[in-house]
N, C-alpha and C. Protein backbone atom coordinates (compact mmCIF):
# COMPACT_ATOMS: atom_id res chain seq x y z
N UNK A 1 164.50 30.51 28.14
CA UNK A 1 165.76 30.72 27.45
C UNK A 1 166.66 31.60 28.31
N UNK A 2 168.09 31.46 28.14
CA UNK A 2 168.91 32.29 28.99
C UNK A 2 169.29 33.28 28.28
N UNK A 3 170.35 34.04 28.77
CA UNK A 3 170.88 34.86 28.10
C UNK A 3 172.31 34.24 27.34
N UNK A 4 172.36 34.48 26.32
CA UNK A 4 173.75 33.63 25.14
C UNK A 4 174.39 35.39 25.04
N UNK A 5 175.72 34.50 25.18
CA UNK A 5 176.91 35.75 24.54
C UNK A 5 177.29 35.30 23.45
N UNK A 6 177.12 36.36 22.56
CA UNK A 6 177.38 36.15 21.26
C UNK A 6 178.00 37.68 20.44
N UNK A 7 179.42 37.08 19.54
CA UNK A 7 179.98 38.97 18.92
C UNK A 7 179.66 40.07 20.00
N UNK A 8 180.19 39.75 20.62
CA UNK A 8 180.44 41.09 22.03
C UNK A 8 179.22 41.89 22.64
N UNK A 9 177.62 40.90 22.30
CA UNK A 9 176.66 40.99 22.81
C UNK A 9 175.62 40.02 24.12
N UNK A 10 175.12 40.35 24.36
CA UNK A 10 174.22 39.42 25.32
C UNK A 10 173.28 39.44 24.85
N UNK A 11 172.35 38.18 24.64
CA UNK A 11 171.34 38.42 23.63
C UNK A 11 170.33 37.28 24.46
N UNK A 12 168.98 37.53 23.88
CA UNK A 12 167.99 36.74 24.62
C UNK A 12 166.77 37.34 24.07
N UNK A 13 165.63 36.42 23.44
CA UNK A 13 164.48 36.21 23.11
C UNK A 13 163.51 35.86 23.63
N UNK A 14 162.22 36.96 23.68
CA UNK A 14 161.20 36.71 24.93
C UNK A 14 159.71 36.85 23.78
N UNK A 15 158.99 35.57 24.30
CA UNK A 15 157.72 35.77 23.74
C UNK A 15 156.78 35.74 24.22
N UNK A 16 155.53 35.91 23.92
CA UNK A 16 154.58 36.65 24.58
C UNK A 16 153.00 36.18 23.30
N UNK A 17 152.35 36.12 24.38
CA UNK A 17 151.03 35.92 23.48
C UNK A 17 150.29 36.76 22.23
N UNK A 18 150.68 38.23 23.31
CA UNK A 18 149.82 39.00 21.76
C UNK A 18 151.39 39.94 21.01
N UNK A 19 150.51 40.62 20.32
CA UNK A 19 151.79 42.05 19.86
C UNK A 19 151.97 43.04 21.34
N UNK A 20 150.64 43.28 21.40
CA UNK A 20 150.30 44.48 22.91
C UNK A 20 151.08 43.90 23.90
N UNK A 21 151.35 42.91 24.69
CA UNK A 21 151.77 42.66 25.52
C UNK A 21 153.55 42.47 25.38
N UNK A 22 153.98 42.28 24.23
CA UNK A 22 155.28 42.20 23.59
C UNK A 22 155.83 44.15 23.90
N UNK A 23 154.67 44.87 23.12
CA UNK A 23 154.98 46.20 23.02
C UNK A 23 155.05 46.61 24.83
N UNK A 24 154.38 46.33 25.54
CA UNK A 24 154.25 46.82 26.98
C UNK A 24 155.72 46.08 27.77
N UNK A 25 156.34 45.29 27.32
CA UNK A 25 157.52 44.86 27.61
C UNK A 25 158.48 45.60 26.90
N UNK A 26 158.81 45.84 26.00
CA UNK A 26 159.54 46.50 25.21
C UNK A 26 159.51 47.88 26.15
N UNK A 27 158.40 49.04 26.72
CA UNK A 27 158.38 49.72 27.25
C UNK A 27 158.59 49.93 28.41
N UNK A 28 158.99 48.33 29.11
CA UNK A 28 159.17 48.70 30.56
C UNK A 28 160.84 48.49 30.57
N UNK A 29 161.17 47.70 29.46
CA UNK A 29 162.68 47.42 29.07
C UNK A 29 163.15 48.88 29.11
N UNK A 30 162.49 49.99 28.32
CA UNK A 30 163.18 51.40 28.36
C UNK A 30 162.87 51.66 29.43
N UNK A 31 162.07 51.66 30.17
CA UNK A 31 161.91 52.40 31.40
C UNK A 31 163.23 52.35 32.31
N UNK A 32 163.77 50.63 32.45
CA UNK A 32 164.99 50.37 33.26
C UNK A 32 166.30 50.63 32.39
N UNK A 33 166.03 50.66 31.08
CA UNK A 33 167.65 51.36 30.52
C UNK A 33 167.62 53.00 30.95
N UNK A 34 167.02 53.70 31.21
CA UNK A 34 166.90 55.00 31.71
C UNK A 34 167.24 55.19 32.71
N UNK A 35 166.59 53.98 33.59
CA UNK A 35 166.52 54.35 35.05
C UNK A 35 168.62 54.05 35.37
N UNK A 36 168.51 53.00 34.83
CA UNK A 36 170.44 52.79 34.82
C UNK A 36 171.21 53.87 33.74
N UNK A 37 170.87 54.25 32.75
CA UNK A 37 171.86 54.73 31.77
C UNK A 37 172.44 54.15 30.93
N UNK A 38 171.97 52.67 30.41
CA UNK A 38 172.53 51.65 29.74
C UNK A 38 171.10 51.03 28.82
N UNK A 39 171.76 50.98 27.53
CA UNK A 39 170.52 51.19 26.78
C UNK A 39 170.87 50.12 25.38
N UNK A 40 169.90 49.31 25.66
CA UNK A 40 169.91 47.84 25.02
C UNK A 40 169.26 48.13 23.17
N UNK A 41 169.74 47.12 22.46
CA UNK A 41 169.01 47.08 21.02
C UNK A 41 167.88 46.11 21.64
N UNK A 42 166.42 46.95 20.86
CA UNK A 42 165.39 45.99 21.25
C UNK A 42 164.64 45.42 19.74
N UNK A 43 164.14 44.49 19.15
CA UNK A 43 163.61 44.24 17.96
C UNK A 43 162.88 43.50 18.65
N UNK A 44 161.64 43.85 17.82
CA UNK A 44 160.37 42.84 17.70
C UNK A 44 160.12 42.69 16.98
N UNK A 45 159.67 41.43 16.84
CA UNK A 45 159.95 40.62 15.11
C UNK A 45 158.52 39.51 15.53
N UNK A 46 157.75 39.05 14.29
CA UNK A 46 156.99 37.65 13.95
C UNK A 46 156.11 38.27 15.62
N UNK A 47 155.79 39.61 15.50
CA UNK A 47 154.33 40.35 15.76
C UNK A 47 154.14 39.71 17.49
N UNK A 48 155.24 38.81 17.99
CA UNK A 48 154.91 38.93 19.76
C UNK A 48 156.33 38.18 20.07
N UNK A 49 157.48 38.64 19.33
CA UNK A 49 158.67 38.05 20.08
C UNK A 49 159.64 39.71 20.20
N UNK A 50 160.43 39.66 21.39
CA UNK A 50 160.95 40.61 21.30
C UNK A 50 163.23 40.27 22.02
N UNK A 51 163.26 40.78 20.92
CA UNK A 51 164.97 40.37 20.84
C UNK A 51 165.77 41.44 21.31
N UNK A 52 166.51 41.10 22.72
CA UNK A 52 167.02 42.19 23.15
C UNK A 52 168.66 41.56 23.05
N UNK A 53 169.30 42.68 22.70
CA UNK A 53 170.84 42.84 22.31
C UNK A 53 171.70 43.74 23.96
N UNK A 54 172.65 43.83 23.81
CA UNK A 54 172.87 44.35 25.01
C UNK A 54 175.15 44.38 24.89
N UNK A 55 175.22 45.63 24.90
CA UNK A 55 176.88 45.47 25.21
C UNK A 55 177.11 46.92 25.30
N UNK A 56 178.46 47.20 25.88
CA UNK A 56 178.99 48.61 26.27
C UNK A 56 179.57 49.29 25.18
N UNK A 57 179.05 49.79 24.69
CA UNK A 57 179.15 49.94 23.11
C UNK A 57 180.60 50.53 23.09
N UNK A 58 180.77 51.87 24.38
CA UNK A 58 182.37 52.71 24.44
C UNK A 58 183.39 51.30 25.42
N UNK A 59 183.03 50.35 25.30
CA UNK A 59 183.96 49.27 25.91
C UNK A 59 184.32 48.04 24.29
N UNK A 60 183.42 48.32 23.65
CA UNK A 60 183.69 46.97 22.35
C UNK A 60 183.26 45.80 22.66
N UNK A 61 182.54 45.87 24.43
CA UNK A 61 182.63 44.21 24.93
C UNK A 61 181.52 44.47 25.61
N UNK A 62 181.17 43.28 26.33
CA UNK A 62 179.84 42.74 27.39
C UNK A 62 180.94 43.37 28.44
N UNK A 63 179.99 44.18 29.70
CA UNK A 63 180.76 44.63 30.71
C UNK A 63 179.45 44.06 31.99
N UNK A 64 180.06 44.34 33.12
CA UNK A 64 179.07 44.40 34.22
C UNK A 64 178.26 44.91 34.17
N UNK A 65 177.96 46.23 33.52
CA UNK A 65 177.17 47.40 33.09
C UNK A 65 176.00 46.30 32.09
N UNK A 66 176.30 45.35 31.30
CA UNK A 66 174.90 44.60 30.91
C UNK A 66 174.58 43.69 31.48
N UNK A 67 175.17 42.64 32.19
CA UNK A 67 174.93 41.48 33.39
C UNK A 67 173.99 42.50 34.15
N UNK A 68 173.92 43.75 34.61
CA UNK A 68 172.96 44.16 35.81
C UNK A 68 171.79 44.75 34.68
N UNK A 69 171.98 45.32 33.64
CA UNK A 69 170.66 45.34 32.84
C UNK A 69 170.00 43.91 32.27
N UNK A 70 170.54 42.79 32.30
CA UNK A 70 170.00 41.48 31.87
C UNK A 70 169.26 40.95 33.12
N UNK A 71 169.64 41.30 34.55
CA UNK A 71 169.06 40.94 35.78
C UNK A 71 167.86 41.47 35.52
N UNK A 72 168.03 42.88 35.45
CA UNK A 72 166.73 43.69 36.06
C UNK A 72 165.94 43.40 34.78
N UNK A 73 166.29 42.96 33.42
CA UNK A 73 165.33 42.74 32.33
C UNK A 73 164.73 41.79 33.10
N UNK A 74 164.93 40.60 33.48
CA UNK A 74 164.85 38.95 33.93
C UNK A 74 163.71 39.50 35.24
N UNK A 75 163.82 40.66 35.56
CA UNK A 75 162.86 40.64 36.75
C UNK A 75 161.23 40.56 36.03
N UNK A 76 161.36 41.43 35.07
CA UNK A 76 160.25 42.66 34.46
C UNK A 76 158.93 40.98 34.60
């Protein structure tokens, strides 16, 4: 799945076999909003999918600032 813009977000759904391995993604996701300063909505939902949200919250909009956190998610 790609990333969809949607209501002034970037959004994209990642699944995963167990819960544990969902949760160890979710944690490396914070690791790189830290490491940049840009810090995504993360939900995990139906126990191994995890839904990440993403926009410049002091902009109202999708900026460059989440295109380079959606890369480096896309690496993990």
């Amino acid at each position: 799945m790609v990333w969809q813009e949607k209501n002034n977000f970037l959004e994209k759904t990642f699944s995963f076999k167990t819960f544990l391995q969902a949760i160890e993604f979710v944690n490396k996701v914070a690791e790189v909003a830290e490491q940049i300063n840009h810090h995504p909505e993360i939900y995990v939902h139906n126990y191994n999918q995890v839904r990440i949200q993403t926009t410049t919250h002091s902009e109202g909009k999708v900026t460059q600032k989440d295109y380079v956190l959606t890369e480096k998610i896309d690496l993990l």
